[in-house]
N, C-alpha and C. Protein backbone atom coordinates (compact mmCIF):
# COMPACT_ATOMS: atom_id res chain seq x y z
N UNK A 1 26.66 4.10 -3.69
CA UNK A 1 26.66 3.89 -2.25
C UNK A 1 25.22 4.01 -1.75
N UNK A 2 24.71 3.09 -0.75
CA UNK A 2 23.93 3.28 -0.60
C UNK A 2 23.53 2.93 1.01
N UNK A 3 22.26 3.35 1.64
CA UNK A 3 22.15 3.65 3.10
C UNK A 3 22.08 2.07 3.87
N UNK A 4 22.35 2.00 5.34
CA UNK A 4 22.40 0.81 5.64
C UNK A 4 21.13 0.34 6.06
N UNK A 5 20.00 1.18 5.40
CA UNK A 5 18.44 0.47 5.82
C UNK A 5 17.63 0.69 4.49
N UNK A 6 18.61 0.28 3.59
CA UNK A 6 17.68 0.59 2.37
C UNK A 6 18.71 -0.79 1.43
N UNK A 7 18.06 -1.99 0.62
CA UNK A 7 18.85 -3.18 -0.04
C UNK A 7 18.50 -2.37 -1.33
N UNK A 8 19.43 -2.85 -2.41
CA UNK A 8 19.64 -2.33 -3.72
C UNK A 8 19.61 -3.65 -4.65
N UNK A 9 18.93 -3.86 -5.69
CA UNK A 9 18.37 -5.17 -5.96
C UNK A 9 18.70 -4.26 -7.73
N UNK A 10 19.28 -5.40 -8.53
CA UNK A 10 18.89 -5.16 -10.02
C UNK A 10 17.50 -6.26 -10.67
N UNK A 11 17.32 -5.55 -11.85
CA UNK A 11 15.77 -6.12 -12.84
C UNK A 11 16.29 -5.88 -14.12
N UNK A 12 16.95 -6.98 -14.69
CA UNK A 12 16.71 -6.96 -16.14
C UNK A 12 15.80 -7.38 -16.87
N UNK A 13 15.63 -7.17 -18.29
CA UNK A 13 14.19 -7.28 -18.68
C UNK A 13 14.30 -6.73 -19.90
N UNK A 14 13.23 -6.72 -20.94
CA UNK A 14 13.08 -6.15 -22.27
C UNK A 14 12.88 -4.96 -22.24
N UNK A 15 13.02 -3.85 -22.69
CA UNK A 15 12.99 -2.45 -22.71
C UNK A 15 11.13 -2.04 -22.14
N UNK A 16 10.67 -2.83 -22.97
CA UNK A 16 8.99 -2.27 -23.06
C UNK A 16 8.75 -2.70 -20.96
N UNK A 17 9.22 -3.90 -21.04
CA UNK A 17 8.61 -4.47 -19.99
C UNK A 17 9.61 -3.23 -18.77
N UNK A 18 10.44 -2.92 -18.75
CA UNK A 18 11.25 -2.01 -17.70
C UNK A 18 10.24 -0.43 -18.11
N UNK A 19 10.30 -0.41 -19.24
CA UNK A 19 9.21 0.96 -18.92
C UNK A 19 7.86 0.73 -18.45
N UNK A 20 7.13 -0.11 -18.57
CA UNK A 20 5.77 -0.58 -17.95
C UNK A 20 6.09 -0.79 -16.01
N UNK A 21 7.26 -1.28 -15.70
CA UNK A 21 7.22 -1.61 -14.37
C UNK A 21 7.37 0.23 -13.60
N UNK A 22 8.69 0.73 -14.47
CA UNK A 22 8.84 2.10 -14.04
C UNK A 22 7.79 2.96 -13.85
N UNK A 23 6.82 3.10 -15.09
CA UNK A 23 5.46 4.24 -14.80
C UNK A 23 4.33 3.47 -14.37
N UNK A 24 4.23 2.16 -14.50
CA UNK A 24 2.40 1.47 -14.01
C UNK A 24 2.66 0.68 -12.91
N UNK A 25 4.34 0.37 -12.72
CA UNK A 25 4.15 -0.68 -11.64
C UNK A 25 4.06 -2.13 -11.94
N UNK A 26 3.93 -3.29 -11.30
CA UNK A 26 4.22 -4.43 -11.10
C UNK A 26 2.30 -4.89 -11.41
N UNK A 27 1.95 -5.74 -12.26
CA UNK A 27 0.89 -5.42 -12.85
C UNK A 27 0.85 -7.88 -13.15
N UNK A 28 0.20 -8.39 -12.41
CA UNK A 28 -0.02 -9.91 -12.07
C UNK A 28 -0.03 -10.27 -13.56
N UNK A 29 -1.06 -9.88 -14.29
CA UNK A 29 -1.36 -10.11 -16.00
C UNK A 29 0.16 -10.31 -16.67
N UNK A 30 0.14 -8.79 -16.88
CA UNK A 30 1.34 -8.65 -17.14
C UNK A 30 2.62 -9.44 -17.32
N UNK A 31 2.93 -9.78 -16.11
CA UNK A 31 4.02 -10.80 -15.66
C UNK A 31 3.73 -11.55 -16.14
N UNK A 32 2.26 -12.93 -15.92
CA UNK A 32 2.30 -14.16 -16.18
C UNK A 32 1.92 -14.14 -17.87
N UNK A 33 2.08 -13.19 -18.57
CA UNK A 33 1.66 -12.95 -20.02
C UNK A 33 3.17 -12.96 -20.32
N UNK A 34 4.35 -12.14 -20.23
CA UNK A 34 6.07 -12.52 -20.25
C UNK A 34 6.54 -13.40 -20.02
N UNK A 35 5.86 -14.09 -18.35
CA UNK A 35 7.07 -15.49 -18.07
C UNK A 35 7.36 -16.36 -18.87
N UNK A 36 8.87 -16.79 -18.47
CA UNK A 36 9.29 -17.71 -19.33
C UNK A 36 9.43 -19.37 -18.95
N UNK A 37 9.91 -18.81 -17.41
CA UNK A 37 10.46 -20.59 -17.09
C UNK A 37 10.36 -20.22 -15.50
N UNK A 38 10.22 -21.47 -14.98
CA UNK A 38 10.38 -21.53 -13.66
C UNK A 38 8.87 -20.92 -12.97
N UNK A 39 8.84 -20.23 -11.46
CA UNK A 39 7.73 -19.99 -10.74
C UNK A 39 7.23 -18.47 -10.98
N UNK A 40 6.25 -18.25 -11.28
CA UNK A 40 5.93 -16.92 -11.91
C UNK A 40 5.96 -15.60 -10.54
N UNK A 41 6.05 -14.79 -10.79
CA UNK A 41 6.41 -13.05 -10.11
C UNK A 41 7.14 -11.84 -10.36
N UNK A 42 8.05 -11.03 -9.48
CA UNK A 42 8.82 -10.42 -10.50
C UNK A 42 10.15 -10.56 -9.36
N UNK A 43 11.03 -10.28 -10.13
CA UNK A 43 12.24 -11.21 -9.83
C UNK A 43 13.55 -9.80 -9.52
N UNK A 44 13.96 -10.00 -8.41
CA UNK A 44 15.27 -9.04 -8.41
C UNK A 44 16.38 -9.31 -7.54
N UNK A 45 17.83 -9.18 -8.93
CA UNK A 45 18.78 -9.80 -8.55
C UNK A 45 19.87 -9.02 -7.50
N UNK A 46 20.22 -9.58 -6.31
CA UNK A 46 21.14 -8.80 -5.62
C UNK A 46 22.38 -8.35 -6.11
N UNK A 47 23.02 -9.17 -7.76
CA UNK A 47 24.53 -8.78 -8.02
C UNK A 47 23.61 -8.05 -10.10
N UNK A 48 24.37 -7.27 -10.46
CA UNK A 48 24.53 -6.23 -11.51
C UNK A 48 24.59 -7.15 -12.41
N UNK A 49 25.35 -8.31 -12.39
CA UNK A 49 26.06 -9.08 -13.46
C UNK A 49 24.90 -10.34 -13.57
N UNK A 50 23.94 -10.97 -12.62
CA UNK A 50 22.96 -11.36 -12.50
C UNK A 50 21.50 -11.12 -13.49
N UNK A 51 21.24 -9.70 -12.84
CA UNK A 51 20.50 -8.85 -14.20
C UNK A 51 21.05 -8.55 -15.64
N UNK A 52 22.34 -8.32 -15.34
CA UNK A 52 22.64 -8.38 -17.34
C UNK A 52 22.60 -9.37 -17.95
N UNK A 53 22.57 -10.72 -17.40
CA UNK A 53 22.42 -12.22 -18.23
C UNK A 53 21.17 -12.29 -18.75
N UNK A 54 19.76 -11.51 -17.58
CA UNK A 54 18.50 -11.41 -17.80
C UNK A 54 18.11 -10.36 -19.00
N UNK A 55 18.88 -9.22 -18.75
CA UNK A 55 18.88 -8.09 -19.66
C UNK A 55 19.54 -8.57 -21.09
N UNK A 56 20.20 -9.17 -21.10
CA UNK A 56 20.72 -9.72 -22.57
C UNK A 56 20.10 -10.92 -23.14
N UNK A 57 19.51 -11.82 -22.42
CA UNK A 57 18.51 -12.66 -22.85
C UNK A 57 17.26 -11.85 -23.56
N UNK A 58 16.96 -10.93 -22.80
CA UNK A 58 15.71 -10.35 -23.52
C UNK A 58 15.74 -9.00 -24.70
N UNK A 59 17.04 -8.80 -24.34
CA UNK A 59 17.63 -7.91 -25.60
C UNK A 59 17.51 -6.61 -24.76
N UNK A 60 17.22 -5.96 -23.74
CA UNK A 60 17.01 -4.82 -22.92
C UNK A 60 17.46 -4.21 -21.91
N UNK A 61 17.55 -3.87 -20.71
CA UNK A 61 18.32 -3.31 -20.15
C UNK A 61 17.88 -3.50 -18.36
N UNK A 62 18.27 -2.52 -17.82
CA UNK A 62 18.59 -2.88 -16.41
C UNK A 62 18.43 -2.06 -15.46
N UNK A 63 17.59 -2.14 -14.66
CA UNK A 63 17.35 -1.15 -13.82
C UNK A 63 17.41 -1.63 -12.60
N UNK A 64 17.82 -0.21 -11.66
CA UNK A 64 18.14 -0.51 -9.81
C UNK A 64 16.99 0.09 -9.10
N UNK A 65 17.03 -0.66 -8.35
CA UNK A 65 15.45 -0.94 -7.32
C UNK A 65 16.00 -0.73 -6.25
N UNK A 66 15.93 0.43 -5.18
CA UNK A 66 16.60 0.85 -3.82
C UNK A 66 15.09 0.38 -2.80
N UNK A 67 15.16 -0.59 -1.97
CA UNK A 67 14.30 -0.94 -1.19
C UNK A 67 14.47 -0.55 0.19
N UNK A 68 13.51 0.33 1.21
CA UNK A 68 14.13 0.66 2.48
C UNK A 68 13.58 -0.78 2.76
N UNK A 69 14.14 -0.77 4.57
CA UNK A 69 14.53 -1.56 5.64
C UNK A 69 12.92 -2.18 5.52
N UNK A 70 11.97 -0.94 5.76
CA UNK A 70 10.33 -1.23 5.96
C UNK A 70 9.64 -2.32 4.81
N UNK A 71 9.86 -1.43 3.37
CA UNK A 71 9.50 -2.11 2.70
C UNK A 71 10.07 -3.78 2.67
N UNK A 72 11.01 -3.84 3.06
CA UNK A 72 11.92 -5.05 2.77
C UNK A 72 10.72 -5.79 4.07
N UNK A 73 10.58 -5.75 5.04
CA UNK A 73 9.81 -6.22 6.06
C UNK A 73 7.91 -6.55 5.60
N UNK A 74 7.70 -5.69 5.07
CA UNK A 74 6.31 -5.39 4.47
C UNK A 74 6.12 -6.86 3.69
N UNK A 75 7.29 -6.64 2.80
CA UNK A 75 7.30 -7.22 1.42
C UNK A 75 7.70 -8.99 1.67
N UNK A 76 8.18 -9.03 2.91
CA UNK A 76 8.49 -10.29 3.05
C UNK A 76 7.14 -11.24 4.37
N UNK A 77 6.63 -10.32 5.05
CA UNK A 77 5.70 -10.30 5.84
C UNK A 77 4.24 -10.94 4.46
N UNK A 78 4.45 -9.99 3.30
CA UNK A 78 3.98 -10.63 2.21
C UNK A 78 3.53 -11.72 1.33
N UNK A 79 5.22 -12.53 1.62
CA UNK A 79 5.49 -13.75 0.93
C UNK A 79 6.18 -13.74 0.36
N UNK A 80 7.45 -12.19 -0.09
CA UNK A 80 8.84 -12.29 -0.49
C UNK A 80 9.44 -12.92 -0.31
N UNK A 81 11.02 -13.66 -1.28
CA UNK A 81 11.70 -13.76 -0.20
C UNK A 81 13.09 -13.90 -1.08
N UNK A 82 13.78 -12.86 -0.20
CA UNK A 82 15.35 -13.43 -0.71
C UNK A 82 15.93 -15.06 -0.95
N UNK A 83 16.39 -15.76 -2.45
CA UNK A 83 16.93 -16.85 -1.97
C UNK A 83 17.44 -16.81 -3.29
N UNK A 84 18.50 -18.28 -3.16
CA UNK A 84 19.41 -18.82 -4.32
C UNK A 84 18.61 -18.41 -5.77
N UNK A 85 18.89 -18.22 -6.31
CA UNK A 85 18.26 -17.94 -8.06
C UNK A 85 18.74 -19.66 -8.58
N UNK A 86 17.37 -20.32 -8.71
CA UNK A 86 17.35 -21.35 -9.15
C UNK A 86 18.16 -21.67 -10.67
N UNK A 87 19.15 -22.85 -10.53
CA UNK A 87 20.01 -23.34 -11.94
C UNK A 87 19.19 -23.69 -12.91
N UNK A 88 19.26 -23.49 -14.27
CA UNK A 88 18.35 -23.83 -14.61
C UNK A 88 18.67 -25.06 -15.47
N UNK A 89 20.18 -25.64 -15.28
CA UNK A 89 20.37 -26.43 -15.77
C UNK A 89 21.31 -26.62 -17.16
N UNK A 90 21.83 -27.81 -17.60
CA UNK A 90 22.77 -27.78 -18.74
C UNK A 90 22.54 -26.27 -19.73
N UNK A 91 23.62 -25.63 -20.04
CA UNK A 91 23.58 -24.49 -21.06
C UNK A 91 23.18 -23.80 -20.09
N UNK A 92 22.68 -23.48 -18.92
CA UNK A 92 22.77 -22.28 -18.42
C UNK A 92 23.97 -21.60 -17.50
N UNK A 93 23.58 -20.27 -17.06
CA UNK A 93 24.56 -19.68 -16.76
C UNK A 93 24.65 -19.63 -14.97
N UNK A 94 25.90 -19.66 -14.41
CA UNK A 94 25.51 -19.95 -12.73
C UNK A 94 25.54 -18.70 -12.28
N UNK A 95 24.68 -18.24 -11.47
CA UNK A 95 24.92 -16.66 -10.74
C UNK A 95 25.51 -16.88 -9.67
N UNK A 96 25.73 -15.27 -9.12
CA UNK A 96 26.80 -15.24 -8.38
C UNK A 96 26.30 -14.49 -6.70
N UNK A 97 24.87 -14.17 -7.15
CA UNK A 97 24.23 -13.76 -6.65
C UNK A 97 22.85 -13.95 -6.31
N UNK A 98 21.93 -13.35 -5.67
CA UNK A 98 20.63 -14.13 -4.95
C UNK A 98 19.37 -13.00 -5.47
N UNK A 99 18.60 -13.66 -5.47
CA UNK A 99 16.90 -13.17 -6.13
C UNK A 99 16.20 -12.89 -5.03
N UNK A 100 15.66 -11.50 -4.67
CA UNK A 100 14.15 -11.25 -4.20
C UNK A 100 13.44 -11.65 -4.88
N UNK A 101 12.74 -12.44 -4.99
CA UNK A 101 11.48 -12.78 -5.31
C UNK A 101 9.99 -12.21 -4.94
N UNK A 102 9.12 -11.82 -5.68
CA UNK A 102 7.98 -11.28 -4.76
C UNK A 102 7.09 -11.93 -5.56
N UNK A 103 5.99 -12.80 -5.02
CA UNK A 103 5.19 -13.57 -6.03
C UNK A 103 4.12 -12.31 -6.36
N UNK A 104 3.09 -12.69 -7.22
CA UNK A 104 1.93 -11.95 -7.90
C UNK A 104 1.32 -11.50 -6.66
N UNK A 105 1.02 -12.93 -5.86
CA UNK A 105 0.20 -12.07 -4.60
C UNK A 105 0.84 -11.19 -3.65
N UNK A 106 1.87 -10.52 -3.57
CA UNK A 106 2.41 -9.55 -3.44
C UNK A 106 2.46 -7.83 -4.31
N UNK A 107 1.89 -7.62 -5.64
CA UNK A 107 1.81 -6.84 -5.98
C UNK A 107 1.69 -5.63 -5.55
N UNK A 108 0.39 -5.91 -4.90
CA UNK A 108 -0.23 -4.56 -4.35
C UNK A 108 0.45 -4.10 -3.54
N UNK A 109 1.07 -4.70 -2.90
CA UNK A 109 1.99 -3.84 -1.36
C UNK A 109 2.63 -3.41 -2.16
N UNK A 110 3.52 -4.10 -3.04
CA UNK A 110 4.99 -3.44 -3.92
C UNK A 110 4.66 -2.58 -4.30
N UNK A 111 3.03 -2.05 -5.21
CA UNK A 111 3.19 -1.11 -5.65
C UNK A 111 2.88 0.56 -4.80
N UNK A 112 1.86 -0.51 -3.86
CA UNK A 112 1.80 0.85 -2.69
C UNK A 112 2.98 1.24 -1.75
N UNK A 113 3.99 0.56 -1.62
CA UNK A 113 5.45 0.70 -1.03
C UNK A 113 6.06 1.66 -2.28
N UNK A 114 6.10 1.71 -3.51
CA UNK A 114 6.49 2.33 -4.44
C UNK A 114 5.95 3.82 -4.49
N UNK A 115 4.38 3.65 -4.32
CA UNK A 115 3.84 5.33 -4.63
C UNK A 115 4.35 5.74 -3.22
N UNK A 116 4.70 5.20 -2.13
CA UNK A 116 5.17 5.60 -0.86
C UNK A 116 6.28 6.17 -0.62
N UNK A 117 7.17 6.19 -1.59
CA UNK A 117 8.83 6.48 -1.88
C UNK A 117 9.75 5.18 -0.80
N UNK A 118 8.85 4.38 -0.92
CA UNK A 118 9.50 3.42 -0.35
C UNK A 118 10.96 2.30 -0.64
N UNK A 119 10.17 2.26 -2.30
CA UNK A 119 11.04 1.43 -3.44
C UNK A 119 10.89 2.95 -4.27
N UNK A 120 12.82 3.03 -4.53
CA UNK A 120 12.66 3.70 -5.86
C UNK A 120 13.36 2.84 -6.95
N UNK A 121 13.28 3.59 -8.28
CA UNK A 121 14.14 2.93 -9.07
C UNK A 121 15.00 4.12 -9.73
N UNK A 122 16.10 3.68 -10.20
CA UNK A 122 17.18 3.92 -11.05
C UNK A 122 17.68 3.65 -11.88
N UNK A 123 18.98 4.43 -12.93
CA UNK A 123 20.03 3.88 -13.54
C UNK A 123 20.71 2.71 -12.77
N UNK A 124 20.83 1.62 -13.83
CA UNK A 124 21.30 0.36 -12.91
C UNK A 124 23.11 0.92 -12.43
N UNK A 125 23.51 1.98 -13.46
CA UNK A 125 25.14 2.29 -13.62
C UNK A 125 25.09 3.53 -12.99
């Protein structure tokens, strides 16, 4: 359960890459050194079942991202932005749910919204 000024977003991902975001943060290199397909940033899904398609593609796991009301404003004032999680086409899988998106040039707020207790993270379960 969670408060009505704070969105709850999942991040699946490879184990290494979920411990690098947890202790260093959201890091531009980083990212565009992992991406795989589509427009590069870091990516978070509004439904559980969204992130485990991501989390099982990469063999790793899943973590919950509690965003207050502010940050959500900050972050989109940014160049965030909630929308459809692009199909990616034959053989893929359809979600059921929608992507924050925060491009690279967004980092820095994310991560200073983070040392802020702004964004925390969690057990995705």
């Amino acid at each position: 359960m969670h408060n009505c000024n704070e969105s709850v977003f999942f991040h699946g991902s490879d184990v290494e890459s979920l411990k690098e975001i947890w202790e260093k943060g959201l890091d531009a290199g980083s990212a565009a050194a992992k991406h795989k397909d589509g427009v590069g940033g870091f990516f978070l899904a509004t439904e559980y079942d969204d992130a485990e398609y991501y989390a099982l593609r990469a063999r790793g796991g899943i973590i919950k991202a509690t965003i207050s009301a502010n940050a959500m404003e900050a972050l989109k004032t940014a160049g965030a932005q909630v929308r459809d999680i692009p199909y990616g086409g034959p053989g893929t899988v359809s979600h059921i749910g929608q992507e924050f998106h925060i491009p690279t040039s967004a980092f820095d707020v994310y991560n200073e919204l983070r040392k802020a207790g702004e964004i925390t993270y969690g057990p995705a379960r």
